[in-house]
N, C-alpha and C. Protein backbone atom coordinates (compact mmCIF):
# COMPACT_ATOMS: atom_id res chain seq x y z
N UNK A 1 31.11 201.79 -56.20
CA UNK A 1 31.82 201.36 -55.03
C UNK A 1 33.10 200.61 -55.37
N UNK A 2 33.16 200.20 -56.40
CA UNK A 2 34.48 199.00 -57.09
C UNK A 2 35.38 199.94 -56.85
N UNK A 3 35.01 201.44 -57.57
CA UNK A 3 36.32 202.56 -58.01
C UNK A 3 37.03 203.07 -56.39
N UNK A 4 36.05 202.81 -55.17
CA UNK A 4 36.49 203.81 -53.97
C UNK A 4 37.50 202.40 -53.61
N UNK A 5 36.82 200.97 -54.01
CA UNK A 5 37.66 200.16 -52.85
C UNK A 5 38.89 199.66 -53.81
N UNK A 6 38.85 200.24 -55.12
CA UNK A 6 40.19 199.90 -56.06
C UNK A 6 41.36 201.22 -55.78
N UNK A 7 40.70 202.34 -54.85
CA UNK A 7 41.69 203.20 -54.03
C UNK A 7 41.46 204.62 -55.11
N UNK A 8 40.21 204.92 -56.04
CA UNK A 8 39.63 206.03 -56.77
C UNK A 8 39.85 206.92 -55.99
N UNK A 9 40.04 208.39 -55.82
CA UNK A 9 40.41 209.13 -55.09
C UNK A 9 39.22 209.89 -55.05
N UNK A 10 38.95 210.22 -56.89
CA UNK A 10 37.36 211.15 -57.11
C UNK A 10 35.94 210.06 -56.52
N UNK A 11 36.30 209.17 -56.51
CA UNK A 11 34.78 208.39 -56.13
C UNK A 11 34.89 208.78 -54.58
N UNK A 12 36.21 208.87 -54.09
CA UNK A 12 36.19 209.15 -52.32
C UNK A 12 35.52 210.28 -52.37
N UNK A 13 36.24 211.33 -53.10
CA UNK A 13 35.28 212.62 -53.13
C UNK A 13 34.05 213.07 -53.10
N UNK A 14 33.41 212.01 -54.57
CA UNK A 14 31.87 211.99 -54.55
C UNK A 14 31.04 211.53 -53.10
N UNK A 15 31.26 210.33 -52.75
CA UNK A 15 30.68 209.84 -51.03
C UNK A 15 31.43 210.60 -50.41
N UNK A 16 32.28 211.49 -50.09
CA UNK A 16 32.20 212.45 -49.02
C UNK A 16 31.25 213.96 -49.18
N UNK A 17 31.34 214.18 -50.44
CA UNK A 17 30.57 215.34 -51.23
C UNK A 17 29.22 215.04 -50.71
N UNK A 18 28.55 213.42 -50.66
CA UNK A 18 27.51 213.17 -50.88
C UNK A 18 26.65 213.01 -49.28
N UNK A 19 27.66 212.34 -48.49
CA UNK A 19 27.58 212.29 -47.01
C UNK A 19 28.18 212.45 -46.11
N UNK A 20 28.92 213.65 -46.30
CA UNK A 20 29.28 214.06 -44.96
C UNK A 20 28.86 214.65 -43.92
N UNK A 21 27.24 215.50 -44.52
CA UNK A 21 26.50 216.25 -43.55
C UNK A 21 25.65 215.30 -42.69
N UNK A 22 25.36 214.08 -43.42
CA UNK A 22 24.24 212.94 -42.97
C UNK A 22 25.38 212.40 -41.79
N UNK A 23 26.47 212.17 -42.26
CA UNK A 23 27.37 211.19 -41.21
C UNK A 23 27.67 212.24 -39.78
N UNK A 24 28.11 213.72 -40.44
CA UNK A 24 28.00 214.92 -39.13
C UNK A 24 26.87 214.57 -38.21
N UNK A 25 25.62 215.16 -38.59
CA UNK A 25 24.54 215.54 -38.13
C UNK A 25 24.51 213.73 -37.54
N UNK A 26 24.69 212.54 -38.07
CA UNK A 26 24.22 211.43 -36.78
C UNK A 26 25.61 211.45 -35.89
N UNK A 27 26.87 211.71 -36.13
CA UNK A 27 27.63 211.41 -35.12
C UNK A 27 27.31 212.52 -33.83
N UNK A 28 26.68 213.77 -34.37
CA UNK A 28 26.37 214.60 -33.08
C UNK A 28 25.17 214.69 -32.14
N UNK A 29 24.58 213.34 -32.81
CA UNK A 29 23.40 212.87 -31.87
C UNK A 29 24.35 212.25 -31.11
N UNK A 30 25.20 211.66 -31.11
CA UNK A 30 25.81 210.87 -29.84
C UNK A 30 26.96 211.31 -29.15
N UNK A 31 27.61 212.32 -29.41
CA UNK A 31 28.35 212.76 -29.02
C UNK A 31 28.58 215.02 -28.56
N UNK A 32 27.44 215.04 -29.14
CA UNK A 32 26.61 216.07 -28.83
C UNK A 32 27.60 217.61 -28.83
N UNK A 33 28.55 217.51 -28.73
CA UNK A 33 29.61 218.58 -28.78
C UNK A 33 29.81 218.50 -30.21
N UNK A 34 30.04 219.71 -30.92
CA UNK A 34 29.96 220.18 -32.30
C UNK A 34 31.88 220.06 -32.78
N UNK A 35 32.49 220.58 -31.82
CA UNK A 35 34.05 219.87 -32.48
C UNK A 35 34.18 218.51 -32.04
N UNK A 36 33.59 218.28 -31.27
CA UNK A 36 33.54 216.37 -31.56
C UNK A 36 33.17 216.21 -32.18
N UNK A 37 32.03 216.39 -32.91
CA UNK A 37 31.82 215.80 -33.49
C UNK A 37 32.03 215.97 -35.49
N UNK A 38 32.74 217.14 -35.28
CA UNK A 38 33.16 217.42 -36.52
C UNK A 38 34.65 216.64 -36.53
N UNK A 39 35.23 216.44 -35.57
CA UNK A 39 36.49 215.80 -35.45
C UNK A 39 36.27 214.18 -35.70
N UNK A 40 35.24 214.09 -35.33
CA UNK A 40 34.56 212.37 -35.46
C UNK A 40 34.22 212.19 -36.58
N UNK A 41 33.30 213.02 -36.95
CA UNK A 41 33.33 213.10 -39.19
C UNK A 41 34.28 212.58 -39.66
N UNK A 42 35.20 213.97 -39.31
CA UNK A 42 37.05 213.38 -40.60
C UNK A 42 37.09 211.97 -40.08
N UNK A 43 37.37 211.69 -39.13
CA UNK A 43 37.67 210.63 -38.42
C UNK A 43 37.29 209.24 -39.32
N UNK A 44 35.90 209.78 -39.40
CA UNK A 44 34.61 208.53 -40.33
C UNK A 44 35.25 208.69 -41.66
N UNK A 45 35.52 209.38 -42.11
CA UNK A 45 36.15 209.23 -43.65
C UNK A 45 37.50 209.13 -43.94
N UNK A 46 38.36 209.33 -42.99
CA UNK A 46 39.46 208.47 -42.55
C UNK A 46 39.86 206.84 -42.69
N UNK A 47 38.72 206.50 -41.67
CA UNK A 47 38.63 205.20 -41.79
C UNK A 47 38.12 204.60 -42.95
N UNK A 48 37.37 205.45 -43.60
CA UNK A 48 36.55 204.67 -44.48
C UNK A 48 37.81 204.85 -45.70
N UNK A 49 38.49 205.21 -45.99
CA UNK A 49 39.51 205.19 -46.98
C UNK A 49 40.32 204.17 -46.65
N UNK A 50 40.69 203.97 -45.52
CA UNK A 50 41.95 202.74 -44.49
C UNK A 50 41.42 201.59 -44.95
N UNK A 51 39.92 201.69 -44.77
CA UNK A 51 39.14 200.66 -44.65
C UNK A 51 38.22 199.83 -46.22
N UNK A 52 38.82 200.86 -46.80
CA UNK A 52 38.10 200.80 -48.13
C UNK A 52 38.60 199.42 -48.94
N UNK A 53 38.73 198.65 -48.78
CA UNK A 53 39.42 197.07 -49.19
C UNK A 53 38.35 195.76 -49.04
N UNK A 54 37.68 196.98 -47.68
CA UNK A 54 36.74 195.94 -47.10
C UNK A 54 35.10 196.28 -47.56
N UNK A 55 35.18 197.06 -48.54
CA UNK A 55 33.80 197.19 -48.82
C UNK A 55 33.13 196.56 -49.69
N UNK A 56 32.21 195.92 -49.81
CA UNK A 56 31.29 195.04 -50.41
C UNK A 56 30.59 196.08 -52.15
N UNK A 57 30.85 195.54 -52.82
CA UNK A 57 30.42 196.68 -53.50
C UNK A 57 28.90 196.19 -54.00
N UNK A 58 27.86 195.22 -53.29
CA UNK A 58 26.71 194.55 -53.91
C UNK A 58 26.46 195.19 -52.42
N UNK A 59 26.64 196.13 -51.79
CA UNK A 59 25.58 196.23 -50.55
C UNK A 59 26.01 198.04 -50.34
N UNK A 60 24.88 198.79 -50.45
CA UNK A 60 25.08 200.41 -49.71
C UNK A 60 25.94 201.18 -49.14
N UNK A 61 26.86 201.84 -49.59
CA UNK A 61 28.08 202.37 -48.84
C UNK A 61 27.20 203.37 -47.59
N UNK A 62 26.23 203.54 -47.62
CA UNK A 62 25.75 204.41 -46.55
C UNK A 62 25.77 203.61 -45.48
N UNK A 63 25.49 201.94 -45.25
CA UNK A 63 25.36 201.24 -44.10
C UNK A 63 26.79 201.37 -43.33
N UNK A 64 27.54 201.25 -44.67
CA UNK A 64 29.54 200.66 -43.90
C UNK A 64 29.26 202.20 -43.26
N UNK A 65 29.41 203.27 -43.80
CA UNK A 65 30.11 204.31 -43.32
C UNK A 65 28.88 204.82 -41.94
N UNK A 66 27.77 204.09 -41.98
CA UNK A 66 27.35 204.76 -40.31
C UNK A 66 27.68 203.63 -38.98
N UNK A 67 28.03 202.16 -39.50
CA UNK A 67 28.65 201.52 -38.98
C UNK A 67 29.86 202.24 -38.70
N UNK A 68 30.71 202.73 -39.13
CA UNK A 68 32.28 203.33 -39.10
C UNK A 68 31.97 204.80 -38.35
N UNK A 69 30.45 205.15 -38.65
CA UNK A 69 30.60 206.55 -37.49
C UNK A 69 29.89 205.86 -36.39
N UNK A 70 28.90 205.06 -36.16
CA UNK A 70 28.36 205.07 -34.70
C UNK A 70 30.08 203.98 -34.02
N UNK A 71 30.68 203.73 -34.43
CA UNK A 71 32.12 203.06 -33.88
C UNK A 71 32.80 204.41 -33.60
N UNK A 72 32.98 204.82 -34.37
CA UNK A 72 33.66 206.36 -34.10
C UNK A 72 32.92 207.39 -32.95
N UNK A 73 31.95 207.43 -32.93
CA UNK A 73 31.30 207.70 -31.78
C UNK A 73 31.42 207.49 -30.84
N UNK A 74 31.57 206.09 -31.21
CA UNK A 74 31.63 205.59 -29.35
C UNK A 74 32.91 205.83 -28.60
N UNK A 75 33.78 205.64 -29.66
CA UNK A 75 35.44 205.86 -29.18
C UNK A 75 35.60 207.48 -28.83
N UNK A 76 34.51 208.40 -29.28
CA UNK A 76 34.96 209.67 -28.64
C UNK A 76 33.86 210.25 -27.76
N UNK A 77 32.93 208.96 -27.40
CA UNK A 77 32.28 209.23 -26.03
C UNK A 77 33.36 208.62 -24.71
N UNK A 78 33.95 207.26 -24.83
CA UNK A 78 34.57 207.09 -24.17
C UNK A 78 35.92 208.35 -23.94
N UNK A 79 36.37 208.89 -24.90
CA UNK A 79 36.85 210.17 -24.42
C UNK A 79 36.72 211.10 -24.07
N UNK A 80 35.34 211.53 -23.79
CA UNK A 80 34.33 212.64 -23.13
C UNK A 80 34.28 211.90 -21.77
N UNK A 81 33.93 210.53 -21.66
CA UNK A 81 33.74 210.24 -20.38
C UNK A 81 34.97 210.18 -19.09
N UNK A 82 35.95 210.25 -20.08
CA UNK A 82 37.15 210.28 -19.25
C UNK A 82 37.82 211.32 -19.21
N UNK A 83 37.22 212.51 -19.86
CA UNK A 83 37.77 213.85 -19.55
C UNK A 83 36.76 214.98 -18.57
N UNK A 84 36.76 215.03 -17.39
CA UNK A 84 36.01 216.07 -17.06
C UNK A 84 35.55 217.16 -17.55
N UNK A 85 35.99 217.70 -18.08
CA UNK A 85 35.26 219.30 -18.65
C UNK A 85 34.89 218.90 -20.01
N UNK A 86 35.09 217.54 -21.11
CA UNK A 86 34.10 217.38 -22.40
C UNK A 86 33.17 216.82 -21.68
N UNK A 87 33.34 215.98 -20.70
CA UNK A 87 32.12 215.38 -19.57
C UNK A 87 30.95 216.54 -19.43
N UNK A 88 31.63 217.17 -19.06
CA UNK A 88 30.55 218.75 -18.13
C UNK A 88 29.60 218.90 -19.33
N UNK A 89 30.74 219.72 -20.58
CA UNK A 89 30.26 220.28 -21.71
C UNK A 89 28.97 219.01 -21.96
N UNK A 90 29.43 218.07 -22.57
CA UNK A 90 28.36 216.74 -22.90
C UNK A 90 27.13 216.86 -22.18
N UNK A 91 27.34 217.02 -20.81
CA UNK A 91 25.74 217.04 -19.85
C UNK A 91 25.15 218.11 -20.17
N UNK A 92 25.75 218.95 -20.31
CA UNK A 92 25.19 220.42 -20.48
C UNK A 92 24.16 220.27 -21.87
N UNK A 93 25.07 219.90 -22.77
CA UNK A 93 25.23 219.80 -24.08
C UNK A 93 23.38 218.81 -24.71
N UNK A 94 22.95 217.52 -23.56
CA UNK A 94 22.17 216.62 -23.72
C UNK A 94 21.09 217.17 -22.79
N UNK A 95 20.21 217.04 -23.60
CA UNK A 95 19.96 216.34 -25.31
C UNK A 95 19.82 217.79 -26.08
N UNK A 96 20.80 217.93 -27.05
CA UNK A 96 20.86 218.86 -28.22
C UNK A 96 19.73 219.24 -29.07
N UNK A 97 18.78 217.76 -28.91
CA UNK A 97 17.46 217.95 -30.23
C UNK A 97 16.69 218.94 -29.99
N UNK A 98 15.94 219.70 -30.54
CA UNK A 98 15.16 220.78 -30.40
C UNK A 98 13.65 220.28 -29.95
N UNK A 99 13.82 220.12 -28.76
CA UNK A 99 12.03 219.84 -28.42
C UNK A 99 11.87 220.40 -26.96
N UNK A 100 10.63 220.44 -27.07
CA UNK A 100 9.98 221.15 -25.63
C UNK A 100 10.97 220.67 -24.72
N UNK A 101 10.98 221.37 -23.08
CA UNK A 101 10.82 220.78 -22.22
C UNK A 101 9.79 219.59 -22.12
N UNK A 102 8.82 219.59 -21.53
CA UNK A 102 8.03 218.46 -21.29
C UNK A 102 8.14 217.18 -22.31
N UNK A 103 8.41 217.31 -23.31
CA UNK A 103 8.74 216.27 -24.16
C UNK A 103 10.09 215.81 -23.83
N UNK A 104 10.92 216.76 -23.62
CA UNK A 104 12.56 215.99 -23.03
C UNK A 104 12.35 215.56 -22.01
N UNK A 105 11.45 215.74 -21.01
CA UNK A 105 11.36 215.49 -19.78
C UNK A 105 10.58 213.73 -19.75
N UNK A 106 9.89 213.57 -20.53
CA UNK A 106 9.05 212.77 -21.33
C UNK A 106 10.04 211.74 -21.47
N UNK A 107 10.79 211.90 -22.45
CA UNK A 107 11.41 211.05 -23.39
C UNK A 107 12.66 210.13 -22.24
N UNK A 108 13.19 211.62 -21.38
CA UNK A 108 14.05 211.03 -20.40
C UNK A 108 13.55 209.86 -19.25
N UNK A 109 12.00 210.30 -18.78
CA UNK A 109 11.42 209.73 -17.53
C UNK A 109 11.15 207.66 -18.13
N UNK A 110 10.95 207.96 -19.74
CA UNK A 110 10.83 206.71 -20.48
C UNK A 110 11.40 206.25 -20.45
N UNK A 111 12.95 206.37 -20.98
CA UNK A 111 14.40 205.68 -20.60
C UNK A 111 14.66 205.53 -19.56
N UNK A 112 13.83 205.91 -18.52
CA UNK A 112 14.87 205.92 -17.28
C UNK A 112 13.95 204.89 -16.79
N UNK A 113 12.37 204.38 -17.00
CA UNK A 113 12.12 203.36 -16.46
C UNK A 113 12.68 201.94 -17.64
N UNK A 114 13.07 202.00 -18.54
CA UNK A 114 13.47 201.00 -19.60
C UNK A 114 14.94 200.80 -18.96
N UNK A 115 15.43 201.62 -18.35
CA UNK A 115 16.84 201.21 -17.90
C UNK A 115 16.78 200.98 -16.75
N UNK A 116 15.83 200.93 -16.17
CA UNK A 116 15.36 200.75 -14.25
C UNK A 116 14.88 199.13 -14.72
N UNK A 117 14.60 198.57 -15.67
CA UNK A 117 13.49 197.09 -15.80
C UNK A 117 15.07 196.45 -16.07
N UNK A 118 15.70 197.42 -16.71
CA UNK A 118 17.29 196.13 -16.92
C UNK A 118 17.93 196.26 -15.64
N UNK A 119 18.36 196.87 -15.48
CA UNK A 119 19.14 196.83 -13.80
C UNK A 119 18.67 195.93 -12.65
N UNK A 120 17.14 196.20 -12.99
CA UNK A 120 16.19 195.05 -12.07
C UNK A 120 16.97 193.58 -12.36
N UNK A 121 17.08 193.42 -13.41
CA UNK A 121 17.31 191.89 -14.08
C UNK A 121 18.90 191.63 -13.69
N UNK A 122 19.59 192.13 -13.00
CA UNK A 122 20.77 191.64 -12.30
C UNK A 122 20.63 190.76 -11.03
N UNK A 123 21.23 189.56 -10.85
CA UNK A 123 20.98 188.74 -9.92
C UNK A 123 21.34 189.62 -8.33
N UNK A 124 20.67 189.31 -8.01
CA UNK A 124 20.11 189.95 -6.19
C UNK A 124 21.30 190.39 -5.69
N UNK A 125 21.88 189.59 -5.49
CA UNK A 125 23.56 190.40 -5.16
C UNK A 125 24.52 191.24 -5.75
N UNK A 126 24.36 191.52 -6.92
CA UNK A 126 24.56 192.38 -8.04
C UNK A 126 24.44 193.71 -7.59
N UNK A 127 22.64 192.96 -8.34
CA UNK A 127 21.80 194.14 -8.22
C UNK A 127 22.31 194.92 -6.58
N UNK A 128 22.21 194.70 -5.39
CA UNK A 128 22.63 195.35 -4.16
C UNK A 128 23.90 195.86 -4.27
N UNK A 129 24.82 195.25 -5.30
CA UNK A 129 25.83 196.56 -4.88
C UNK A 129 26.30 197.52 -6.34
N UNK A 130 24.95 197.36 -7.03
CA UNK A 130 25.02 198.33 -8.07
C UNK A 130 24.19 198.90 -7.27
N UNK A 131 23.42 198.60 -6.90
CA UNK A 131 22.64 200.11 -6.10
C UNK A 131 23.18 200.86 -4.86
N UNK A 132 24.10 200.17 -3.88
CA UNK A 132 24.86 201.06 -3.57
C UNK A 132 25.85 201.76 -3.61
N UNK A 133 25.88 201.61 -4.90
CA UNK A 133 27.55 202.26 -5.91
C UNK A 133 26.85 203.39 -6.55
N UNK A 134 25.68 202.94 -7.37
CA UNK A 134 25.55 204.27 -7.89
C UNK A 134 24.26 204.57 -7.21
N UNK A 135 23.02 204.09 -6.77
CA UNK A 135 22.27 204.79 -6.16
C UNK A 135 22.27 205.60 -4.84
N UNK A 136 23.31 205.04 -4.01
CA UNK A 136 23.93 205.74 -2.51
C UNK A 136 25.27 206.00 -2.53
N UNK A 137 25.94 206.15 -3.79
CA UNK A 137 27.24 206.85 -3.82
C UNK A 137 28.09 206.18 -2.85
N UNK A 138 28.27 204.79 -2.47
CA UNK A 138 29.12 204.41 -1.50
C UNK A 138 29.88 203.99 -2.64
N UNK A 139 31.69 204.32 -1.84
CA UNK A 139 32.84 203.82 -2.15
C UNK A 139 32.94 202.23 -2.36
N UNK A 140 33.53 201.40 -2.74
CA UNK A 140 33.80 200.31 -2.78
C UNK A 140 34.24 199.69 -1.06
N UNK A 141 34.99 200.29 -0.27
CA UNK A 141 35.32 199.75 1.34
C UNK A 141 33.64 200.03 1.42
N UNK A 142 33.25 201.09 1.61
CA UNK A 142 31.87 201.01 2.39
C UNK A 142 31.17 199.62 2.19
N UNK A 143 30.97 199.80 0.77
CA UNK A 143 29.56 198.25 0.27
C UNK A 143 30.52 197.59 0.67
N UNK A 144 31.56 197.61 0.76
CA UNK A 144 32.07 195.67 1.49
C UNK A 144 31.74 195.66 2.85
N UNK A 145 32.14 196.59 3.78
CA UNK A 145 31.56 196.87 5.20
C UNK A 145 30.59 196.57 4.81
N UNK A 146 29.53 197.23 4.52
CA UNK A 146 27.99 196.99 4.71
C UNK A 146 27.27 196.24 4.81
N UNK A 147 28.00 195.21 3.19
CA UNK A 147 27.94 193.44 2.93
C UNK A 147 28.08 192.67 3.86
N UNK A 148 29.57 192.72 4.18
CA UNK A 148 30.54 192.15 4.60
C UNK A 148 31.49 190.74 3.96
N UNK A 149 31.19 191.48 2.42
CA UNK A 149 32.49 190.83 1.51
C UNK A 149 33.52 191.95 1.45
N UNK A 150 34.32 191.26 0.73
CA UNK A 150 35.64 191.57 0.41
C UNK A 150 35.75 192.79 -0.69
N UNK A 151 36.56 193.75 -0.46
CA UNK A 151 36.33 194.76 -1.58
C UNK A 151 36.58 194.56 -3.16
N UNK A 152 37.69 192.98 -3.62
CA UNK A 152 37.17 192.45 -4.69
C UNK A 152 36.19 192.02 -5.22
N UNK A 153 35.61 191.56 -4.13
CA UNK A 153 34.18 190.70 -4.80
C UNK A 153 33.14 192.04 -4.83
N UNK A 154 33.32 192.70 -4.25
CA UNK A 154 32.78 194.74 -4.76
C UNK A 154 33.11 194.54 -6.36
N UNK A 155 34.08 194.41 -6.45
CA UNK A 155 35.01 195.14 -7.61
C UNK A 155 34.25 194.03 -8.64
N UNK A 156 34.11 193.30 -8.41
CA UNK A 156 33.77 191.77 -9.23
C UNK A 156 32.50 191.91 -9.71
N UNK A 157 31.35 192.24 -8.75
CA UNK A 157 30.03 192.37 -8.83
C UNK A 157 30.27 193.88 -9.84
N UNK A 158 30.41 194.70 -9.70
CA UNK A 158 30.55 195.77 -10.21
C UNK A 158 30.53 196.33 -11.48
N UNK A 159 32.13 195.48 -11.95
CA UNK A 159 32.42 194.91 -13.36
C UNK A 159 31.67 193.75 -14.10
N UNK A 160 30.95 192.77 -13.52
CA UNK A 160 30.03 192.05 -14.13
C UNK A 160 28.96 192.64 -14.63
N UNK A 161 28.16 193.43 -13.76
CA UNK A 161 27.08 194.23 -13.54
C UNK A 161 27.33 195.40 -14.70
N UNK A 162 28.50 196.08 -15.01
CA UNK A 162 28.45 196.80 -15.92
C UNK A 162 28.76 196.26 -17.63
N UNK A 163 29.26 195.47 -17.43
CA UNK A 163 29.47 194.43 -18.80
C UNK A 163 27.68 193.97 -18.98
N UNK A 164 27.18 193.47 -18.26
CA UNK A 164 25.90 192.91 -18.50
C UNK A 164 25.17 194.49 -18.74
N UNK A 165 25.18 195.28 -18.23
CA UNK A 165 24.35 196.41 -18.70
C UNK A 165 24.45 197.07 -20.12
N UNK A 166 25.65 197.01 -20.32
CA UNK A 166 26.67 197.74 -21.62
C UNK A 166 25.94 196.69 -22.52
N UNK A 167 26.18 195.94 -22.45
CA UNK A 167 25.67 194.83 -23.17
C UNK A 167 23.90 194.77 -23.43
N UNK A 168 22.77 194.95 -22.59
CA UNK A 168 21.85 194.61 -22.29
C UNK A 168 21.45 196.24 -22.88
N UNK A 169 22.07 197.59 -22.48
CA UNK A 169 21.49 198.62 -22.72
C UNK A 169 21.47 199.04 -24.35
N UNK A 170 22.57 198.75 -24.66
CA UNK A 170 23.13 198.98 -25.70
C UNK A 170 22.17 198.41 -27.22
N UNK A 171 21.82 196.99 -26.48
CA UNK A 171 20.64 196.10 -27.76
C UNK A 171 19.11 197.27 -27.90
N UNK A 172 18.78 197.56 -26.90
CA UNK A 172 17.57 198.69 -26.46
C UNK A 172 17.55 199.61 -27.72
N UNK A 173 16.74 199.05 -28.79
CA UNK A 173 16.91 200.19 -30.21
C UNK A 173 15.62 201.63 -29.84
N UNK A 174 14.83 201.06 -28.50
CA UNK A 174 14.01 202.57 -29.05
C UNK A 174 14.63 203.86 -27.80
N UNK A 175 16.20 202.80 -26.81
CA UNK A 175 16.46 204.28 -25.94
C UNK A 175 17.86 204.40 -26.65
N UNK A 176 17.64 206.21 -26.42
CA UNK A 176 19.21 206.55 -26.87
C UNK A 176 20.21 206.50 -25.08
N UNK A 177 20.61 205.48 -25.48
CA UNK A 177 21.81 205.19 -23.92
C UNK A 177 22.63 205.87 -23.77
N UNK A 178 23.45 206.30 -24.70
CA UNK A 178 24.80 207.19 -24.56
C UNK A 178 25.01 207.72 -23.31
N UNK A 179 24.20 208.43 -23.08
CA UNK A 179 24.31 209.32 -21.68
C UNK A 179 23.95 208.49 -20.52
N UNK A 180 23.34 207.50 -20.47
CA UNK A 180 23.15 206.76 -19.16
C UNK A 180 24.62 205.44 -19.19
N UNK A 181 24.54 205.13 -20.29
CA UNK A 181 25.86 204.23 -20.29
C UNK A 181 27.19 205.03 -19.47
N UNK A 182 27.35 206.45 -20.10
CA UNK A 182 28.38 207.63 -20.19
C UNK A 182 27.92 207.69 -18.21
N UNK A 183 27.12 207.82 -17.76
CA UNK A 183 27.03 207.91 -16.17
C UNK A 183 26.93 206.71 -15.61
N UNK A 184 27.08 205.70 -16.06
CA UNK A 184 27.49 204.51 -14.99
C UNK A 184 28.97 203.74 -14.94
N UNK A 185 29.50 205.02 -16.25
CA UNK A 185 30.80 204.74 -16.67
C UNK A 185 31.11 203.44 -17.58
N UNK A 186 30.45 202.74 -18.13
CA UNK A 186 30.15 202.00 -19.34
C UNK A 186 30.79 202.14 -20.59
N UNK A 187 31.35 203.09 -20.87
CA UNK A 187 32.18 203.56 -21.86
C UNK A 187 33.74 203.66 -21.52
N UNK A 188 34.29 203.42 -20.32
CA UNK A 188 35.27 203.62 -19.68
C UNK A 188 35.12 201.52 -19.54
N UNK A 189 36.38 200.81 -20.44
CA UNK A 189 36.23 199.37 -20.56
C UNK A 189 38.21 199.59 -19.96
């Protein structure tokens, strides 16, 4: 590791030789489109050369560089989430892993009550106009009509409510969030 962060060109070679399929294959668990995520690869070994100054050479170059792809990930989910048609592709696309129906169906109905117990945990007024934002599809004027606050304090509750989720979903090591973060728009900061 001394030789990659003293700027070795062949040691870059060897750790890309050595993991680039491991760093592929996890960035396309999260980003699930195959030129994303081959574009997110280079990307990861990109950085990791930029970045190579900062590597510890008494600790695993495998940790830095999946730190540097699940970051890279995220920056090209937030660009799926803000493009409609990598959006589409992405839904289509999830979940990529090869398992039954009933087991995806399984795995999804699990996350979806683990992310139903956090949403719960938003204070009462919150919680009411995250649920009528995304559970009844009302506009921001509507839930203020409905309330009868102000369409900032919409906007206020909204943005709190999604910072605390992003935050709260994100710690959750046994659900994969991507896609529920990616639909409450959580990736869009």
């Amino acid at each position: 590791m001394i030789d990659l962060k003293n700027g070795d060109a062949e040691s870059f070679k060897k750790i890309y030789a050595q993991y680039h399929s491991l760093i592929y294959y996890y960035v396309l668990k999260f980003v699930q489109l195959e030129p994303s995520a081959e574009e997110a690869t280079a990307d990861v070994f990109i950085t990791l050369w930029k970045k190579r100054a900062l590597i510890n050479p008494n600790l695993p170059i495998r940790a830095f560089l999946y730190k540097i792809a699940r970051d890279t990930a995220y920056n090209y989910l937030k660009k799926i989430a803000t493009n409609a048609q990598l959006r589409q592709q992405y839904i289509e696309n999830y979940p990529s892993i090869e398992l039954k129906n009933g087991e995806v169906l399984f795995l999804q109905k699990e996350q979806l009550i683990l992310i139903n117990k956090i949403i719960e945990t938003l204070p009462p007024k919150r919680l009411k106009v995250f649920k009528l934002r995304y559970h009844e599809g009302l506009d921001n004027k509507k839930i203020a009509s409905r309330l009868g606050i102000s369409v900032n304090t919409v906007k206020v509750h909204l943005a709190k409510a999604r910072l605390f989720l992003k935050d709260r979903i994100s710690r959750e090591k046994e659900l994969d969030c991507t896609f529920f973060l990616m639909l409450f728009g959580l990736y869009i900061s």
